[in-house]
PDB file of N, CA and C in Angstrom:
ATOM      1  N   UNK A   1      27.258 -12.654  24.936  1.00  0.00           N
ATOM      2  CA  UNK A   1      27.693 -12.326  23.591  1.00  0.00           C
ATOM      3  C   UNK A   1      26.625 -11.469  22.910  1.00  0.00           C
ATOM      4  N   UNK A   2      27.194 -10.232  22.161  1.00  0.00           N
ATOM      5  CA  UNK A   2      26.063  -9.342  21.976  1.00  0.00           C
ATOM      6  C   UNK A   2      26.092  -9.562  20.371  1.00  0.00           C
ATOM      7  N   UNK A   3      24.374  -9.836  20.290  1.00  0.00           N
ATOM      8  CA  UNK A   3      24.093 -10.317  18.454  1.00  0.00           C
ATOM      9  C   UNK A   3      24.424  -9.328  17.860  1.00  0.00           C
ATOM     10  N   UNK A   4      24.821  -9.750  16.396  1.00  0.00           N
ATOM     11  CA  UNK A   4      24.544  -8.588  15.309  1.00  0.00           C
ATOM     12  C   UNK A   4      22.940  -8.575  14.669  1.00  0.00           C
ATOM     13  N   UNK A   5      22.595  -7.233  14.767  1.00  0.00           N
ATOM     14  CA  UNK A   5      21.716  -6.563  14.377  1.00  0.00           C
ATOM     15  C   UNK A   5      21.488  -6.514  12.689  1.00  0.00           C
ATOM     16  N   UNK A   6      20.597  -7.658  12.252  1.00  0.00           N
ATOM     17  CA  UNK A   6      21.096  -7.465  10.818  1.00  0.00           C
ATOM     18  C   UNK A   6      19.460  -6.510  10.355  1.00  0.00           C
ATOM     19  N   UNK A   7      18.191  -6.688  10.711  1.00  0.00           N
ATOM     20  CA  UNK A   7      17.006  -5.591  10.520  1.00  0.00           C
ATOM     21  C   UNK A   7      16.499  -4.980  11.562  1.00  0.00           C
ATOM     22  N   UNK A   8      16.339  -3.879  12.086  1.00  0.00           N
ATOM     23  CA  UNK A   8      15.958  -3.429  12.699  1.00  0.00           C
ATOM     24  C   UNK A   8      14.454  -2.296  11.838  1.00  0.00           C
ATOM     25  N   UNK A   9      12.845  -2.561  12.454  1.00  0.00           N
ATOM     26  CA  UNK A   9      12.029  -2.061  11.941  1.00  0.00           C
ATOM     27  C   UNK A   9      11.086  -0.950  13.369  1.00  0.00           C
ATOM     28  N   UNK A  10      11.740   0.177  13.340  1.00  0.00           N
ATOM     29  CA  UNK A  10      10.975   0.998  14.878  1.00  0.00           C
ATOM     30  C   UNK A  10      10.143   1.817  14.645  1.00  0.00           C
ATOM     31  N   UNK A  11       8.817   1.842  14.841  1.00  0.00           N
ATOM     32  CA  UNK A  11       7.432   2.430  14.618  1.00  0.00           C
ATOM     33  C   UNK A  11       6.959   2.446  13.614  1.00  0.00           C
ATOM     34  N   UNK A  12       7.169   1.889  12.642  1.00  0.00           N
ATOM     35  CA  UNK A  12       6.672   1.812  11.447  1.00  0.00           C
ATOM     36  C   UNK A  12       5.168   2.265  11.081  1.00  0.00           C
ATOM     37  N   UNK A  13       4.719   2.842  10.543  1.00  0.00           N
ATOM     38  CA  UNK A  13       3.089   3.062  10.218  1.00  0.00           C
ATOM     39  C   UNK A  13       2.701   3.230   8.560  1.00  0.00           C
ATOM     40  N   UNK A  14       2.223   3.006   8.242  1.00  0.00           N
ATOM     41  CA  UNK A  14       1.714   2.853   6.570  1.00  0.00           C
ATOM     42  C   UNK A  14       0.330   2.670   6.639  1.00  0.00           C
ATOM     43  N   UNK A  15      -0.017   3.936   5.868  1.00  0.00           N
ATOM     44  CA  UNK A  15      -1.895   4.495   5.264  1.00  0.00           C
ATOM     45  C   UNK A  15      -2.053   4.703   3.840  1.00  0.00           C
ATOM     46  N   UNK A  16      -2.938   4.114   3.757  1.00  0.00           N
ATOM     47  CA  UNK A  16      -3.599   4.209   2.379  1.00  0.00           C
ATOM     48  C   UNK A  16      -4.968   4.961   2.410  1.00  0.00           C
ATOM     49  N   UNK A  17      -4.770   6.099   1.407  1.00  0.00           N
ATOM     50  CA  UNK A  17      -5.946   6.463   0.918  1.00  0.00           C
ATOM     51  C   UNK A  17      -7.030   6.040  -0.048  1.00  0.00           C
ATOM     52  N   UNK A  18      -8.347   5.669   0.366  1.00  0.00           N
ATOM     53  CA  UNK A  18      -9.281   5.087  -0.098  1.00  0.00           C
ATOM     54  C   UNK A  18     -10.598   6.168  -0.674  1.00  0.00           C
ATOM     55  N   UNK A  19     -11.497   5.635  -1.134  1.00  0.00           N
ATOM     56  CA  UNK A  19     -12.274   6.770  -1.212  1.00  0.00           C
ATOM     57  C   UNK A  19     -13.396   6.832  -0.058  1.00  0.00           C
ATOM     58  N   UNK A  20     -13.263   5.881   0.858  1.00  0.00           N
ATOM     59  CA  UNK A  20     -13.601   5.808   2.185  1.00  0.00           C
ATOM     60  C   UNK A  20     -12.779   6.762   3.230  1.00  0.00           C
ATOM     61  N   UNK A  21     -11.994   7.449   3.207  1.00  0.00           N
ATOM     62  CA  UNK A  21     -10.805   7.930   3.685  1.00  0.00           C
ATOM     63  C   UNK A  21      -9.703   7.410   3.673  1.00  0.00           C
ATOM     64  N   UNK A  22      -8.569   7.528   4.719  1.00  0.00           N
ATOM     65  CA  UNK A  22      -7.361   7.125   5.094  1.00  0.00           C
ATOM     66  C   UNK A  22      -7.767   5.820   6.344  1.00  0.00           C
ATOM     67  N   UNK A  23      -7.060   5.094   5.701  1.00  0.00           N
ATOM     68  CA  UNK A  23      -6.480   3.717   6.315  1.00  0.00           C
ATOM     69  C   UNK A  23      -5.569   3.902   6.986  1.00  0.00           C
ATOM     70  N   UNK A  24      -5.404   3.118   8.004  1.00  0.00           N
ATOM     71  CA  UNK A  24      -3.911   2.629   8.798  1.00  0.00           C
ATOM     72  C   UNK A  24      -4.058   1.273   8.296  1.00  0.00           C
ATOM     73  N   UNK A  25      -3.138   0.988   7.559  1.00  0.00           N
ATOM     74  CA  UNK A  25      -2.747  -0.597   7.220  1.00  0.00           C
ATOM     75  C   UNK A  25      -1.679  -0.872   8.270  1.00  0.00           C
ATOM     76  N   UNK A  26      -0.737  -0.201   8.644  1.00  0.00           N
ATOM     77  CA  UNK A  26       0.363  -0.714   9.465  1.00  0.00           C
ATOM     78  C   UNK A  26       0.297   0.273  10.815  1.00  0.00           C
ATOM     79  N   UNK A  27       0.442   0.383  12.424  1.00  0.00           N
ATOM     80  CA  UNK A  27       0.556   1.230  12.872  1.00  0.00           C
ATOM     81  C   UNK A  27       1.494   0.801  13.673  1.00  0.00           C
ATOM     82  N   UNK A  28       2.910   1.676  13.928  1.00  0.00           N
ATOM     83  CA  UNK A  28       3.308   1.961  14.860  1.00  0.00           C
ATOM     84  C   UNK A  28       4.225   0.516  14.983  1.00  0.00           C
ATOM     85  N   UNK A  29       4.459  -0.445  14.349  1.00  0.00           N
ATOM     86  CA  UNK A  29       4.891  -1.679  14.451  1.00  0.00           C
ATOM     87  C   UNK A  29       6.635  -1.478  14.539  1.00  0.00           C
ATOM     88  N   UNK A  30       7.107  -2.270  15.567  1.00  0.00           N
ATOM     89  CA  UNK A  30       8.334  -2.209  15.962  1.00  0.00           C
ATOM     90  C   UNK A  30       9.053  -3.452  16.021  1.00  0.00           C
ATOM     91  N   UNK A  31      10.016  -4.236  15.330  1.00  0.00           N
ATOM     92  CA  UNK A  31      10.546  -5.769  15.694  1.00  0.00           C
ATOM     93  C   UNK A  31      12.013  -5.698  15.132  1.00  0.00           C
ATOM     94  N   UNK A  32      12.562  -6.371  15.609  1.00  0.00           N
ATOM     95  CA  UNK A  32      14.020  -6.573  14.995  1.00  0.00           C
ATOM     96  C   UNK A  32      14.393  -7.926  14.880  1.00  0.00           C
ATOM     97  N   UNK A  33      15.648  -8.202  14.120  1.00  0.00           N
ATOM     98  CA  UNK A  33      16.100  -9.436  13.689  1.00  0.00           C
ATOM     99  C   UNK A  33      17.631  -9.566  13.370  1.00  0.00           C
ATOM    100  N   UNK A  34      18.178 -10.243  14.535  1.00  0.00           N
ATOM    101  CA  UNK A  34      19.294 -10.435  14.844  1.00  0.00           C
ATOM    102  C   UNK A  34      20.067 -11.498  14.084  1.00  0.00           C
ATOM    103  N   UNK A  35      21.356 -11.710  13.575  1.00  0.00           N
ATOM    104  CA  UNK A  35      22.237 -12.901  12.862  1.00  0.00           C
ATOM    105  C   UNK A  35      22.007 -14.010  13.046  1.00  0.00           C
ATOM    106  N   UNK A  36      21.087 -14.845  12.455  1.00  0.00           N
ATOM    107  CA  UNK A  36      20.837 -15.998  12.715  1.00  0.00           C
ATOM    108  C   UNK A  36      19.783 -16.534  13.064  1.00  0.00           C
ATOM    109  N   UNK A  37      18.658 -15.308  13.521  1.00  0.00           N
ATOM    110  CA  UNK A  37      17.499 -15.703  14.114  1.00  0.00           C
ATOM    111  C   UNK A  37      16.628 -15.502  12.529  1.00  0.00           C
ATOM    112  N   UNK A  38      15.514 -16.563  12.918  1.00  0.00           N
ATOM    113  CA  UNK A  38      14.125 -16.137  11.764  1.00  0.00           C
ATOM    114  C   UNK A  38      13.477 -15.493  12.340  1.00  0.00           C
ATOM    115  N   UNK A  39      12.685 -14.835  11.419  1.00  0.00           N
ATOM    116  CA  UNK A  39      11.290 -14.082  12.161  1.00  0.00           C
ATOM    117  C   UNK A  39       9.789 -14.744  11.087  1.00  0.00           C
ATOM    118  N   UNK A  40       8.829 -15.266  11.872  1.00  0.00           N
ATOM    119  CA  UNK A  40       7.930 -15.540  10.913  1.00  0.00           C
ATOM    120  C   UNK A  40       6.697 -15.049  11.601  1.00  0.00           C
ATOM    121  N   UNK A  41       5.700 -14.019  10.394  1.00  0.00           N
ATOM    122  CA  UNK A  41       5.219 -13.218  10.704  1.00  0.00           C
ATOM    123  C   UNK A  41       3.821 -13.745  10.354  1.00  0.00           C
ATOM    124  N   UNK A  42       2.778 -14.038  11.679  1.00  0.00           N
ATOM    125  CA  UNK A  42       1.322 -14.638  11.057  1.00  0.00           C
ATOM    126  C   UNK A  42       0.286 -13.522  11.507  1.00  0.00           C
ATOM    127  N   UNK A  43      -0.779 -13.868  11.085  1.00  0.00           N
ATOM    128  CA  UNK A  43      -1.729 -13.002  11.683  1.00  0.00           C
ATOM    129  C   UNK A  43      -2.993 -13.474  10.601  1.00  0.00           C
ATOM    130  N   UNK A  44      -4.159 -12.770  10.525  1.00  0.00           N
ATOM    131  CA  UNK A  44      -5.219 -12.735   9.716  1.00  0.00           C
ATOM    132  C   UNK A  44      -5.527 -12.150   8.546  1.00  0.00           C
ATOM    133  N   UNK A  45      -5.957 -12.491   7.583  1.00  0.00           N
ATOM    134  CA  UNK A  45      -5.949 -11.784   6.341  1.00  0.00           C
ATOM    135  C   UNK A  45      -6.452 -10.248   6.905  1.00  0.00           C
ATOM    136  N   UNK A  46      -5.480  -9.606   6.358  1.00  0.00           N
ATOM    137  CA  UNK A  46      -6.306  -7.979   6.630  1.00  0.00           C
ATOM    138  C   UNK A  46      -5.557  -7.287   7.247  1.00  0.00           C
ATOM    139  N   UNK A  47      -4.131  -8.014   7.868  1.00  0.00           N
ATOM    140  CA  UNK A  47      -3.117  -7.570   9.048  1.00  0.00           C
ATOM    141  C   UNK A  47      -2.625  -6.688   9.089  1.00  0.00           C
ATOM    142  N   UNK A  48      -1.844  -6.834   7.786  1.00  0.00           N
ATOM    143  CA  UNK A  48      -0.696  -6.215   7.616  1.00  0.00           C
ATOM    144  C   UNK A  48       0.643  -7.204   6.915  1.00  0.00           C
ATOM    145  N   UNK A  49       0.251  -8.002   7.301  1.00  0.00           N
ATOM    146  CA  UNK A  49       1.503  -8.956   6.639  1.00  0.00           C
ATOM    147  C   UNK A  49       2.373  -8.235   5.684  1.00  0.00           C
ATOM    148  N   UNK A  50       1.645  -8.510   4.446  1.00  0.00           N
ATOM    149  CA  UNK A  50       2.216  -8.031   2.582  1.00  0.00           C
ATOM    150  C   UNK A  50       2.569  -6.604   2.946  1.00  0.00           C
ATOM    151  N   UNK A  51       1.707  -5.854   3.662  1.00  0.00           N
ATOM    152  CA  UNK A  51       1.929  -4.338   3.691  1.00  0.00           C
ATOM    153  C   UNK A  51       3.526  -4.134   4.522  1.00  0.00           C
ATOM    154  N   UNK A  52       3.804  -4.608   5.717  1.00  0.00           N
ATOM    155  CA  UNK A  52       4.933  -4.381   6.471  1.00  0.00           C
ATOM    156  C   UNK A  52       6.201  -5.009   5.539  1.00  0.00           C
ATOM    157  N   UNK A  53       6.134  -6.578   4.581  1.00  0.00           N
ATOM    158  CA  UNK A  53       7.100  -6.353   3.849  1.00  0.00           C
ATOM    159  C   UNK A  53       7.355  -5.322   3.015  1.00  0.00           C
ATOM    160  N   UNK A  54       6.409  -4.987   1.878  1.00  0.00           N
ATOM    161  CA  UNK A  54       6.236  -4.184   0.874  1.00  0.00           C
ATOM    162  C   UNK A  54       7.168  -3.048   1.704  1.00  0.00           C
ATOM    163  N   UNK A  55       6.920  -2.466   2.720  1.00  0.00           N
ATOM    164  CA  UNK A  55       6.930  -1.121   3.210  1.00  0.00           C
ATOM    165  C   UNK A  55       8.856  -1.242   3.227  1.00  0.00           C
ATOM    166  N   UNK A  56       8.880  -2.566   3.907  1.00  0.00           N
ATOM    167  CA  UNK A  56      10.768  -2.556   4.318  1.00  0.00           C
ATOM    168  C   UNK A  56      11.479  -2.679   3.280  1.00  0.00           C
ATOM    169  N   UNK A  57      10.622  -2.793   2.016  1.00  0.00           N
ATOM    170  CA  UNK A  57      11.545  -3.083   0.687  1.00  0.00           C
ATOM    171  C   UNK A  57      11.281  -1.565   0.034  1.00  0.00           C
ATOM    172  N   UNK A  58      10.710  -0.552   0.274  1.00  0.00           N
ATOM    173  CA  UNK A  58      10.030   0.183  -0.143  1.00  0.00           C
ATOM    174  C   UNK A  58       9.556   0.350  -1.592  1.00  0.00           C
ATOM    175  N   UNK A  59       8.683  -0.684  -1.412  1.00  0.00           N
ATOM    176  CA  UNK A  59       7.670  -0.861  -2.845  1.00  0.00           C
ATOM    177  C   UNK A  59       6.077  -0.702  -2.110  1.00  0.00           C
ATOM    178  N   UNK A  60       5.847   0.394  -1.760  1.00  0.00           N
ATOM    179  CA  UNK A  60       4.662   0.270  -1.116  1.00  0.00           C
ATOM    180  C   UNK A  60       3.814   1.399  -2.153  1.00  0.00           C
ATOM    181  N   UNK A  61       3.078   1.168  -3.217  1.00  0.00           N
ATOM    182  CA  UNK A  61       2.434   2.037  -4.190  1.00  0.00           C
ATOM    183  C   UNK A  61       1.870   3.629  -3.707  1.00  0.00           C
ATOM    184  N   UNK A  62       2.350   4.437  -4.375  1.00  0.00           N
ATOM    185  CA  UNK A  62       1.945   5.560  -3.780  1.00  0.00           C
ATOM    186  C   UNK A  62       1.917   6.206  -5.421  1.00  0.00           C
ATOM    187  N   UNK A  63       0.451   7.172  -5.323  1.00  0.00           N
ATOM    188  CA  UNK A  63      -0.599   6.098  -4.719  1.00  0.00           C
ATOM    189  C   UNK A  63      -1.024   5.373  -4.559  1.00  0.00           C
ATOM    190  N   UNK A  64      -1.823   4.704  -4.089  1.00  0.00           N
ATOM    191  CA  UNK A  64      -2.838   5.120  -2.922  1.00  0.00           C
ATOM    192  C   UNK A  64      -2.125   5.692  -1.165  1.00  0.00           C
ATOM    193  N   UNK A  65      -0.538   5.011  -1.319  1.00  0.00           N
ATOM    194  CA  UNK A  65      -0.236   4.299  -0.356  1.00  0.00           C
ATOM    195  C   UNK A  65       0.948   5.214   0.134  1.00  0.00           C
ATOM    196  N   UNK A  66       1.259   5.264   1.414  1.00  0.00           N
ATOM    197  CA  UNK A  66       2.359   6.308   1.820  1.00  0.00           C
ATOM    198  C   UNK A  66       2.757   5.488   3.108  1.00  0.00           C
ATOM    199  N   UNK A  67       4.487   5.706   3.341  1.00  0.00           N
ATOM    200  CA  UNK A  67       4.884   5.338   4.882  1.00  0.00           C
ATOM    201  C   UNK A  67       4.659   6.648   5.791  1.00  0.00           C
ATOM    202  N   UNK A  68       4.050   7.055   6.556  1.00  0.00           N
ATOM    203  CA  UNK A  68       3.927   7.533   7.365  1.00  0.00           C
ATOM    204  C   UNK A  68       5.082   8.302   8.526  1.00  0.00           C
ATOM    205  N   UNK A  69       5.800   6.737   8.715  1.00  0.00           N
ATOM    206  CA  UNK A  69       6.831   7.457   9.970  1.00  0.00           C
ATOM    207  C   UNK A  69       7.123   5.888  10.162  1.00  0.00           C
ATOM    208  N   UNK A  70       8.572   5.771  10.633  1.00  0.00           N
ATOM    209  CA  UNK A  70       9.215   5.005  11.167  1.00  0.00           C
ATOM    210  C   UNK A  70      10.589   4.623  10.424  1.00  0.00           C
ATOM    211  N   UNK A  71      11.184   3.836  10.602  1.00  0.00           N
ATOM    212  CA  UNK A  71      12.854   3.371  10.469  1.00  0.00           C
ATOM    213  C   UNK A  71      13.214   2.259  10.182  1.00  0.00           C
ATOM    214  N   UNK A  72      13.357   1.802   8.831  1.00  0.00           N
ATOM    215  CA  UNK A  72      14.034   0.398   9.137  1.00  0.00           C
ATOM    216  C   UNK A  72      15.585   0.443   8.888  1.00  0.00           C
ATOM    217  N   UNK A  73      16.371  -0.191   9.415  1.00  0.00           N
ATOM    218  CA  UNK A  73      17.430   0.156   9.550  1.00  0.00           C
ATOM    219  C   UNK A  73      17.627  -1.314   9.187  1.00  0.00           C
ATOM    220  N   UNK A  74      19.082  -1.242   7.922  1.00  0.00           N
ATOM    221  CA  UNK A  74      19.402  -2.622   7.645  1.00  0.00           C
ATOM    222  C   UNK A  74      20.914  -2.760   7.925  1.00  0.00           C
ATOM    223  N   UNK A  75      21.620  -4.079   8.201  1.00  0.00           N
ATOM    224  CA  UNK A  75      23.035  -3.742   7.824  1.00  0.00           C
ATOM    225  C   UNK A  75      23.090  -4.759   6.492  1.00  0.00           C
ATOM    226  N   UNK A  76      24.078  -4.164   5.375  1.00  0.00           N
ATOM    227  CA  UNK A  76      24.306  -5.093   4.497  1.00  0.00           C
ATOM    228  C   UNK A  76      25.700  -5.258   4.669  1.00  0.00           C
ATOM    229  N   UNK A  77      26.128  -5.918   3.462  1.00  0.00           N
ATOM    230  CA  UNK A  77      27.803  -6.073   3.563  1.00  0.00           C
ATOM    231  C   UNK A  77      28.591  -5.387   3.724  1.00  0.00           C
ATOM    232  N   UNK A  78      28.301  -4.609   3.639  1.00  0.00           N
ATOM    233  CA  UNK A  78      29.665  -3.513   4.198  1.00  0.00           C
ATOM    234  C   UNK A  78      29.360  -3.161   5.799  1.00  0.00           C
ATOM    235  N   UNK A  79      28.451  -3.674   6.629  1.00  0.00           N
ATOM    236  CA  UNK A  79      28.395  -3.840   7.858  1.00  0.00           C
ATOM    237  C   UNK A  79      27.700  -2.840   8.267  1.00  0.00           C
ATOM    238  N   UNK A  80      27.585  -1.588   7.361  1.00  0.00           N
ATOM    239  CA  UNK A  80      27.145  -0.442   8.043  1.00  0.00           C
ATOM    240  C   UNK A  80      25.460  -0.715   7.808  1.00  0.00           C
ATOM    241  N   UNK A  81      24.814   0.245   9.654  1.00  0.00           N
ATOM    242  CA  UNK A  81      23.143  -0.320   9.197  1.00  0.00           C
ATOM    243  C   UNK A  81      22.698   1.001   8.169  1.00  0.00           C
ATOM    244  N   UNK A  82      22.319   0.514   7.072  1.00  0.00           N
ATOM    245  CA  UNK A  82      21.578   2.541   6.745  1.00  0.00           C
ATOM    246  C   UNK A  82      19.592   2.367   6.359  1.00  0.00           C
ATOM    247  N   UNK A  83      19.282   3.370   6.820  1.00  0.00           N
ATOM    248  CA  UNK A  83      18.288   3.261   7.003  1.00  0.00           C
ATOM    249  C   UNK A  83      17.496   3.409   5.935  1.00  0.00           C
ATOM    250  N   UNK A  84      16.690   2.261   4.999  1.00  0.00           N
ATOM    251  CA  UNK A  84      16.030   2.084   3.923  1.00  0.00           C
ATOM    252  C   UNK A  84      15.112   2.895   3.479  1.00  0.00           C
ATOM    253  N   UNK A  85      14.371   3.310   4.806  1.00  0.00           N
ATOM    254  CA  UNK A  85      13.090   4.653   4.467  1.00  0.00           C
ATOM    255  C   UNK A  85      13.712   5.594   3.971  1.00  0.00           C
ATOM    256  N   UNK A  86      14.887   6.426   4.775  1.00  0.00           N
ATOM    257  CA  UNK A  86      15.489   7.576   3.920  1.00  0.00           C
ATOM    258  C   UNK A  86      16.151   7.248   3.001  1.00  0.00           C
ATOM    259  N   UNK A  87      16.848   6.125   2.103  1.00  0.00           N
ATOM    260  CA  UNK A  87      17.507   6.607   1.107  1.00  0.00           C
ATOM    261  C   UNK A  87      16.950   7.354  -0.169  1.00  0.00           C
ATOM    262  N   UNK A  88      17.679   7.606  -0.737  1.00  0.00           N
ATOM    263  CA  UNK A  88      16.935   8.240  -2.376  1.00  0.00           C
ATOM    264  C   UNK A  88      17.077   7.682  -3.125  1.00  0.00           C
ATOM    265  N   UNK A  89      16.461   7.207  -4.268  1.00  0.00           N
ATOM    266  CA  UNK A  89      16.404   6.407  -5.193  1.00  0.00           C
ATOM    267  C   UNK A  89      17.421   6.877  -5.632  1.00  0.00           C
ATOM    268  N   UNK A  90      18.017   6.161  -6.663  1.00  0.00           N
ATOM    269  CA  UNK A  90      19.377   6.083  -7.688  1.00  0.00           C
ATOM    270  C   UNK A  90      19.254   5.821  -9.353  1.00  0.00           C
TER     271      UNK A  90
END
Protein backbone atom coordinates (compact mmCIF):
# COMPACT_ATOMS: atom_id res chain seq x y z
CA UNK A 1 0.00 0.00 0.00
CA UNK A 2 1.60 3.20 -1.19
CA UNK A 3 1.55 6.17 1.71
CA UNK A 4 0.35 9.54 1.16
CA UNK A 5 2.98 11.99 1.07
CA UNK A 6 1.78 14.70 3.32
CA UNK A 7 5.72 16.86 3.68
CA UNK A 8 8.16 16.32 1.61
CA UNK A 9 11.62 18.58 2.48
CA UNK A 10 14.64 17.84 -0.59
CA UNK A 11 18.00 19.62 -0.12
CA UNK A 12 17.16 22.17 1.83
CA UNK A 13 20.10 24.68 2.81
CA UNK A 14 19.70 27.99 4.85
CA UNK A 15 22.75 30.76 5.54
CA UNK A 16 22.93 33.46 7.53
CA UNK A 17 25.00 36.35 7.21
CA UNK A 18 27.06 37.36 10.18
CA UNK A 19 29.66 39.84 10.50
CA UNK A 20 31.94 36.84 10.72
CA UNK A 21 30.76 35.92 7.20
CA UNK A 22 28.15 33.51 5.85
CA UNK A 23 26.91 30.62 7.86
CA UNK A 24 25.42 27.38 6.76
CA UNK A 25 22.82 26.87 9.46
CA UNK A 26 21.04 24.16 7.40
CA UNK A 27 22.86 22.18 4.53
CA UNK A 28 21.52 20.19 2.02
CA UNK A 29 18.93 18.39 4.47
CA UNK A 30 16.44 16.03 2.86
CA UNK A 31 13.39 14.00 4.91
CA UNK A 32 9.88 13.35 4.28
CA UNK A 33 6.71 12.56 6.17
CA UNK A 34 4.15 10.32 5.18
CA UNK A 35 0.07 10.08 6.60
CA UNK A 36 0.33 9.05 9.83
CA UNK A 37 3.87 8.83 10.59
CA UNK A 38 5.68 11.43 13.25
CA UNK A 39 8.88 12.78 12.68
CA UNK A 40 10.84 13.94 15.80
CA UNK A 41 13.76 15.90 15.16
CA UNK A 42 16.85 15.87 17.94
CA UNK A 43 20.22 16.88 17.72
CA UNK A 44 22.49 19.52 19.73
CA UNK A 45 21.99 22.99 20.43
CA UNK A 46 23.51 24.67 17.35
CA UNK A 47 21.89 22.06 14.76
CA UNK A 48 19.60 23.32 13.06
CA UNK A 49 16.50 22.29 14.69
CA UNK A 50 14.47 25.97 15.01
CA UNK A 51 16.24 26.89 11.70
CA UNK A 52 14.80 23.79 9.44
CA UNK A 53 11.27 24.52 11.01
CA UNK A 54 11.40 28.28 10.63
CA UNK A 55 12.66 27.62 6.98
CA UNK A 56 9.40 25.06 6.08
CA UNK A 57 7.06 27.67 7.43
CA UNK A 58 8.97 30.31 5.69
CA UNK A 59 9.58 32.66 8.53
CA UNK A 60 13.22 32.49 8.33
CA UNK A 61 14.37 36.47 8.92
CA UNK A 62 15.98 37.94 6.08
CA UNK A 63 17.94 39.61 7.09
CA UNK A 64 20.33 38.18 8.27
CA UNK A 65 18.92 34.99 6.91
CA UNK A 66 18.17 33.49 3.35
CA UNK A 67 16.99 29.83 1.97
CA UNK A 68 19.48 29.03 -0.28
CA UNK A 69 18.04 26.10 -2.40
CA UNK A 70 15.77 23.32 -1.84
CA UNK A 71 11.87 22.23 -1.87
CA UNK A 72 9.44 21.63 0.53
CA UNK A 73 6.61 20.34 -0.92
CA UNK A 74 3.32 20.12 1.16
CA UNK A 75 -0.06 18.54 0.41
CA UNK A 76 -2.93 20.38 2.11
CA UNK A 77 -6.62 19.84 1.69
CA UNK A 78 -7.22 20.08 -1.47
CA UNK A 79 -4.70 17.16 -1.90
CA UNK A 80 -2.56 18.95 -4.22
CA UNK A 81 1.40 19.01 -2.94
CA UNK A 82 2.56 22.84 -3.77
CA UNK A 83 5.71 23.77 -2.99
CA UNK A 84 6.04 26.34 0.05
CA UNK A 85 9.54 27.84 -0.96
CA UNK A 86 8.09 29.13 -4.25
CA UNK A 87 4.90 30.53 -3.38
CA UNK A 88 4.41 34.39 -3.27
CA UNK A 89 3.17 36.01 -0.55
CA UNK A 90 -0.52 37.22 -0.74
Amino acid sequence: MKQERILEVSQLTVEFTTDNGVVQAVRDLSFHIDKGETLAVVGESGSGKSVTSLAIMRLIPSPPGRIVSGQVWFRGKDGQPKDLIGLTEA
